[in-house]
Protein backbone atom coordinates (compact mmCIF):
# COMPACT_ATOMS: atom_id res chain seq x y z
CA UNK A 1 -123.05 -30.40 40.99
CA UNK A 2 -124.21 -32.07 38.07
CA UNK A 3 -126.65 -31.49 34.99
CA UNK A 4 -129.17 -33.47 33.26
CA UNK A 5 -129.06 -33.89 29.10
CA UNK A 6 -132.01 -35.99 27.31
CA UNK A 7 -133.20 -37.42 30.70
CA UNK A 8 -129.75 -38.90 32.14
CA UNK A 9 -127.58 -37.31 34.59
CA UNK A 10 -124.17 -36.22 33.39
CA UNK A 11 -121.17 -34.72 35.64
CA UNK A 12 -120.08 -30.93 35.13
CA UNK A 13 -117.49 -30.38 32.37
CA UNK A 14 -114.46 -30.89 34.22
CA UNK A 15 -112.24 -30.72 31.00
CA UNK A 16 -112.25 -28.00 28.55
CA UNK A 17 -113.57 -28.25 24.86
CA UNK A 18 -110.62 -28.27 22.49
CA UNK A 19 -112.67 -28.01 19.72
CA UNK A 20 -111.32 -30.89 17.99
CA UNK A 21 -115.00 -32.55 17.37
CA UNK A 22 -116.24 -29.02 16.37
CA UNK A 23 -113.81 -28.88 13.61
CA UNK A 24 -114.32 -32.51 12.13
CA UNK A 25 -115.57 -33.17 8.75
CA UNK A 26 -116.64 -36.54 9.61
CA UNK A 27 -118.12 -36.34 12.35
CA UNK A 28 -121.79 -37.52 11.50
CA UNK A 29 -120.67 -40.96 9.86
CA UNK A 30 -117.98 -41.34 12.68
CA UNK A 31 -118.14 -43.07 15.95
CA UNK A 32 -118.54 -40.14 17.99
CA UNK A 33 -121.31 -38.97 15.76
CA UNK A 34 -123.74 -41.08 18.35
CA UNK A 35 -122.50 -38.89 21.19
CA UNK A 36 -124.21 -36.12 23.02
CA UNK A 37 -122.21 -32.77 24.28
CA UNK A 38 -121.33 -33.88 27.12
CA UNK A 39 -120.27 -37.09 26.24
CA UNK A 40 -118.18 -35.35 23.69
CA UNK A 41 -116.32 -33.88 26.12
CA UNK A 42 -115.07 -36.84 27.88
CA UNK A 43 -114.13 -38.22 24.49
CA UNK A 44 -112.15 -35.27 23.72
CA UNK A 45 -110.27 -35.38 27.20
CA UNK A 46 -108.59 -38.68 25.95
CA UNK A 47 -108.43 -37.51 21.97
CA UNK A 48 -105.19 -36.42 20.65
CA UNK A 49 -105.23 -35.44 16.71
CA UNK A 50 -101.89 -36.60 14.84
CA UNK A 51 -100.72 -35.84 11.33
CA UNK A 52 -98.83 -38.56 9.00
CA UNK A 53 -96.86 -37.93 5.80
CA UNK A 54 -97.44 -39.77 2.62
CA UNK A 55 -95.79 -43.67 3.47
CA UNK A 56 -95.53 -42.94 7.58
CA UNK A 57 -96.49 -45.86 9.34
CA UNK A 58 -99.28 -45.56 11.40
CA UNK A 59 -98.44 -49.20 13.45
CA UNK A 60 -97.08 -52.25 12.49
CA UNK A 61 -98.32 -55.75 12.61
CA UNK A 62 -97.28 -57.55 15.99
CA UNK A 63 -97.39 -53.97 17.72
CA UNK A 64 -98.97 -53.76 20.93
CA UNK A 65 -102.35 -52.22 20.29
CA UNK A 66 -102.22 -49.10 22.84
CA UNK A 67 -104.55 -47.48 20.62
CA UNK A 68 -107.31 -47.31 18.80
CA UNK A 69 -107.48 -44.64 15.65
CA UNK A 70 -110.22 -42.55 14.20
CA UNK A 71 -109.59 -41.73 10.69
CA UNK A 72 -111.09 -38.12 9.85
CA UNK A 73 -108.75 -37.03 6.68
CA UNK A 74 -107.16 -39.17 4.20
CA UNK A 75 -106.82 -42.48 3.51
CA UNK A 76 -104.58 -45.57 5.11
CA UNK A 77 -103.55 -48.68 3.84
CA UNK A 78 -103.79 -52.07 5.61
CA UNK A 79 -101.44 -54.77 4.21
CA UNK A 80 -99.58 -58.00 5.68
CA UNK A 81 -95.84 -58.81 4.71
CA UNK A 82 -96.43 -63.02 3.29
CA UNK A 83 -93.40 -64.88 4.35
CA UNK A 84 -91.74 -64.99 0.71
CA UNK A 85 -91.87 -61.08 1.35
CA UNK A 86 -94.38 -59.97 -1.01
CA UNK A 87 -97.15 -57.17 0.53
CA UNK A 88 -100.82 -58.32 0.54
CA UNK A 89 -102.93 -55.26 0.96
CA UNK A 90 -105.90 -56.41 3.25
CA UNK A 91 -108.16 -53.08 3.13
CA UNK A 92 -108.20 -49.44 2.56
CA UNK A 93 -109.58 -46.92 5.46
CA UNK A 94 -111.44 -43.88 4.57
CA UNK A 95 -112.63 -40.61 6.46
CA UNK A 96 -114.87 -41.88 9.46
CA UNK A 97 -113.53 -45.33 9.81
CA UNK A 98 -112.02 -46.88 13.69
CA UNK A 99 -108.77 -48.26 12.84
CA UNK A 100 -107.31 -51.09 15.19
CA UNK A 101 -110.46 -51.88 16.54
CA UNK A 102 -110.45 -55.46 16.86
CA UNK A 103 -106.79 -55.86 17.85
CA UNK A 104 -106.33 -57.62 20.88
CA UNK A 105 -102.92 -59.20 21.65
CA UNK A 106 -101.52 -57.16 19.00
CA UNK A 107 -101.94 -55.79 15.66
CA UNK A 108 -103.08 -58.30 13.14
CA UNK A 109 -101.92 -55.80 10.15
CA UNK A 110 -99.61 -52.84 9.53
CA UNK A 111 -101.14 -49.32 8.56
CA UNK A 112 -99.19 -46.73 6.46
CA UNK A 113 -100.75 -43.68 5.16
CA UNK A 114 -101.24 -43.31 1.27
CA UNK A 115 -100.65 -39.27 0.80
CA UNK A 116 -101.29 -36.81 3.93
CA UNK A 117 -103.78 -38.31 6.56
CA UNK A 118 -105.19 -36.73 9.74
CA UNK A 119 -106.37 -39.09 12.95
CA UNK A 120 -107.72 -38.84 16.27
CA UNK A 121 -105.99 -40.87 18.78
CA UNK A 122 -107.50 -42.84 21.58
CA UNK A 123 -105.73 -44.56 24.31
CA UNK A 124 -107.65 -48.05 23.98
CA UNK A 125 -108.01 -48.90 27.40
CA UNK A 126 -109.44 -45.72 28.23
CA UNK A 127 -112.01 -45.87 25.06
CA UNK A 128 -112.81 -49.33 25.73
CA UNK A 129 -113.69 -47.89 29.73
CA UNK A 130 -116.40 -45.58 28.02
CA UNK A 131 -118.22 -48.24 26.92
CA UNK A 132 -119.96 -48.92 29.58
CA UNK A 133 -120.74 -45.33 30.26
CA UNK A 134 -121.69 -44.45 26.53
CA UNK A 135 -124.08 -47.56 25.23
CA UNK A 136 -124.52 -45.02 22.00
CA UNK A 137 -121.14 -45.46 21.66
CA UNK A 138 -120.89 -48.80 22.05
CA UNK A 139 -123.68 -49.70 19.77
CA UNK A 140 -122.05 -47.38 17.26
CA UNK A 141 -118.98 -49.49 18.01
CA UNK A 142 -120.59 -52.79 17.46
CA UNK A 143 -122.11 -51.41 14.05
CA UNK A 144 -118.48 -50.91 12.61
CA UNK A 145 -117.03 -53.86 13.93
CA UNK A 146 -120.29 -55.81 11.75
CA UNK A 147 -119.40 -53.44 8.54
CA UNK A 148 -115.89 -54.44 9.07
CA UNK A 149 -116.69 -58.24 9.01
CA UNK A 150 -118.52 -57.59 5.99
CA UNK A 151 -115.91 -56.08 3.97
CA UNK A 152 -113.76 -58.51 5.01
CA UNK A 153 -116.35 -60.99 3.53
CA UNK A 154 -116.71 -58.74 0.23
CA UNK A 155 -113.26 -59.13 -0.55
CA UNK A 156 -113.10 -63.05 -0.14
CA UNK A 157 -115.84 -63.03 -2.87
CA UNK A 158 -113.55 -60.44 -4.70
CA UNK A 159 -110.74 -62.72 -4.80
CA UNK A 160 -111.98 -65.53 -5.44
CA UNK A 161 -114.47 -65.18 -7.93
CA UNK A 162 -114.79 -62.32 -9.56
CA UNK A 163 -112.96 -61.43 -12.91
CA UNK A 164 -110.41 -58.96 -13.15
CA UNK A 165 -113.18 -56.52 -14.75
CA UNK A 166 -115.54 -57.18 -11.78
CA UNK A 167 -112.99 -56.62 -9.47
CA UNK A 168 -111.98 -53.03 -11.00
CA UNK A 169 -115.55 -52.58 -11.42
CA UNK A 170 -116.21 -53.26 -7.19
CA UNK A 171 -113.42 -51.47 -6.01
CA UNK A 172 -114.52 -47.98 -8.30
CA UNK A 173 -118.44 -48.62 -6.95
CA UNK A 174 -117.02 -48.79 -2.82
CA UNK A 175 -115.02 -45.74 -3.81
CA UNK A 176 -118.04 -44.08 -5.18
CA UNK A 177 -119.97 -44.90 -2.08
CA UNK A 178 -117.15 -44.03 0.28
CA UNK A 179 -117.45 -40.44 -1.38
CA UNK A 180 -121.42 -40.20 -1.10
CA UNK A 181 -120.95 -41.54 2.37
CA UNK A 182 -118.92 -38.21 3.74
CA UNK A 183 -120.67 -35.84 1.23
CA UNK A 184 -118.04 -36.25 -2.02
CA UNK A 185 -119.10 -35.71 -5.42
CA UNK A 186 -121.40 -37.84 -6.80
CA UNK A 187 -119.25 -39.41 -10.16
CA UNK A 188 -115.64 -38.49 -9.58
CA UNK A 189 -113.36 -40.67 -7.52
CA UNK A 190 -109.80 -39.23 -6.58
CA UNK A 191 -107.52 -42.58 -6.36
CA UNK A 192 -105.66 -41.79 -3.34
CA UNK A 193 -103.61 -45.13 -4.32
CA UNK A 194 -101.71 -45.97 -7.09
CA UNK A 195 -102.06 -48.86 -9.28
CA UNK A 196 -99.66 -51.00 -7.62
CA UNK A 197 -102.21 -50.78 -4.72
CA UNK A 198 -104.79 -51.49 -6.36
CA UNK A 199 -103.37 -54.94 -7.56
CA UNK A 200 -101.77 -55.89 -4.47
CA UNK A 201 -105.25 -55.28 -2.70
CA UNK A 202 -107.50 -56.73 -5.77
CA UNK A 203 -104.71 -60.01 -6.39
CA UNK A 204 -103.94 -58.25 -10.03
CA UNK A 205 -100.83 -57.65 -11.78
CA UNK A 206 -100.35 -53.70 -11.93
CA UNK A 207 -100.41 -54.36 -16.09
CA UNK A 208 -103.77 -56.24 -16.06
CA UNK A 209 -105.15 -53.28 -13.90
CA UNK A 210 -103.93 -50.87 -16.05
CA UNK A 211 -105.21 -52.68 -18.83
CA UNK A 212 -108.59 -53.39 -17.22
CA UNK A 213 -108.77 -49.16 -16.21
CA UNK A 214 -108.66 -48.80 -19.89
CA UNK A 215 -111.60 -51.36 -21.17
CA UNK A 216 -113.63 -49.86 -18.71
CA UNK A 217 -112.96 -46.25 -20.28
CA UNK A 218 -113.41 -47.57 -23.93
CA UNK A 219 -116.41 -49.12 -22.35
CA UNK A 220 -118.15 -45.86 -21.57
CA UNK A 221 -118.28 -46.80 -17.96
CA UNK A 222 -115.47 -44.54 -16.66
CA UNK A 223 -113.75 -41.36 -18.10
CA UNK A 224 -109.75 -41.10 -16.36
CA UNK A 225 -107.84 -37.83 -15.81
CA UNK A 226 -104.53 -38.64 -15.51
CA UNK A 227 -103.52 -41.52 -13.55
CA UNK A 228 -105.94 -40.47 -9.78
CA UNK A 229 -108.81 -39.50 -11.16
CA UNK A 230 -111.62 -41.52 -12.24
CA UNK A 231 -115.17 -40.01 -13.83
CA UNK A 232 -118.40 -42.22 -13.51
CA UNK A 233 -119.68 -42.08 -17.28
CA UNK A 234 -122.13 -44.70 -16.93
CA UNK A 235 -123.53 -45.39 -13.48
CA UNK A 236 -125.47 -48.39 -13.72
CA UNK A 237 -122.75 -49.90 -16.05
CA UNK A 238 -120.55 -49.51 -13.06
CA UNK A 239 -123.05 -50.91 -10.62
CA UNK A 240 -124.11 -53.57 -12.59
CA UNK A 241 -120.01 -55.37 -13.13
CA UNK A 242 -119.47 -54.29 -9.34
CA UNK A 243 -122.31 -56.46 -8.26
CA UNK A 244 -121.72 -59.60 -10.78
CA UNK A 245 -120.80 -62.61 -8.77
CA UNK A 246 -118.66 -63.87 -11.23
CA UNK A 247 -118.56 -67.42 -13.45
């Protein structure tokens, strides 16, 4: 027996609803956010949802990627160990991002989480088979992998060129945005990270971060509370040194 949803065929539910797409905060700006009921319910049948502590590792780099990860609380670090054992931090992952994605032969990066996270779980062979089945899904897909690409091509330009002002300045306005994107306040940032984070991920020295956190608030651009909690004093300020290209 089957039943027919926005002019296509789709099988019976053969699996229960566990709710877990019901329940998620993120869902709109997520993957599954292009996905219909019923096609919910088949992604759900191959969803588990796992909790990490504060510095848990979510994989490491070389890992066989079994799975893919949907990130719908928190906030995960990506970093790579350099062979005279410093840690480059490669990209942050906020509510409604994929995580291990583009892994193929392994993972190209290790994930920890920075303070309590929340994930769905996805066996990656069995996601990848949906594909097919779900082209919403697969477009949606495609779309991330693009915004992923471009990020990746942000933060060349941030290293490279921009000055250490500029590159305080960007990271604080993709914060911001990250907020607007899953409905966060409009001019406070909460720094899941710490400084030493920030300048691993920005090429910094913690002090020159530290210092720069502090022209920016004499500035007028940014107000802090404490040492995670940013204030947007001067919006276009902000804007304006996030989108400088540098000397």
């Amino acid at each position: 027996m089957e039943t027919v949803t926005s002019g296509r065929v789709s099988p019976l539910r053969l699996v229960p609803r566990n709710g877990l797409c019901d329940k998620c905060q993120v869902r709109n700006v997520a993957a599954c956010g292009a996905l219909e009921d019923w096609e919910l319910e088949r992604m759900e049948a191959i969803t588990v949802s796992k909790d990490y502590v504060a510095g848990q590792t979510v994989f490491e780099e070389g890992d066989e990627p079994k799975y893919i990860f949907n990130l719908t609380g928190g906030m995960i670090r990506l970093f790579k160990l350099l062979p005279n054992g410093r840690r480059q931090i490669v990209g942050f992952v906020f509510p409604g991002d994929m995580l291990g994605l583009a892994a193929r032969g392994a993972y190209t990066c290790s994930a920890e989480a920075i303070g309590a996270v929340k994930l769905c779980r996805f066996p990656r062979e069995k996601l990848l088979g949906l594909l097919d089945e779900f082209p919403n899904l697969k477009s949606r897909l495609l779309d991330m992998a693009a915004d992923e690409l471009s990020e990746a091509q942000e933060q060349m330009l941030l290293l490279g060129r921009k000055s250490p002002v500029e590159k305080v300045a960007s990271f604080l306005w993709r914060l911001h945005n990250e907020n607007l994107r899953v409905g966060g306040p409009e001019s406070r940032i909460d720094l899941g990270m710490g400084r030493i984070d920030i300048a691993d991920y920005l090429g910094l020295t913690i002090e020159t971060v530290s210092r720069t956190f502090t022209k920016l608030r004499n500035d007028g651009v940014i107000t802090l509370e404490g040492a995670n909690h940013v204030l947007i004093a001067d919006e276009d300020a902000l804007q304006e040194l996030a989108e400088a290209m540098g000397d």
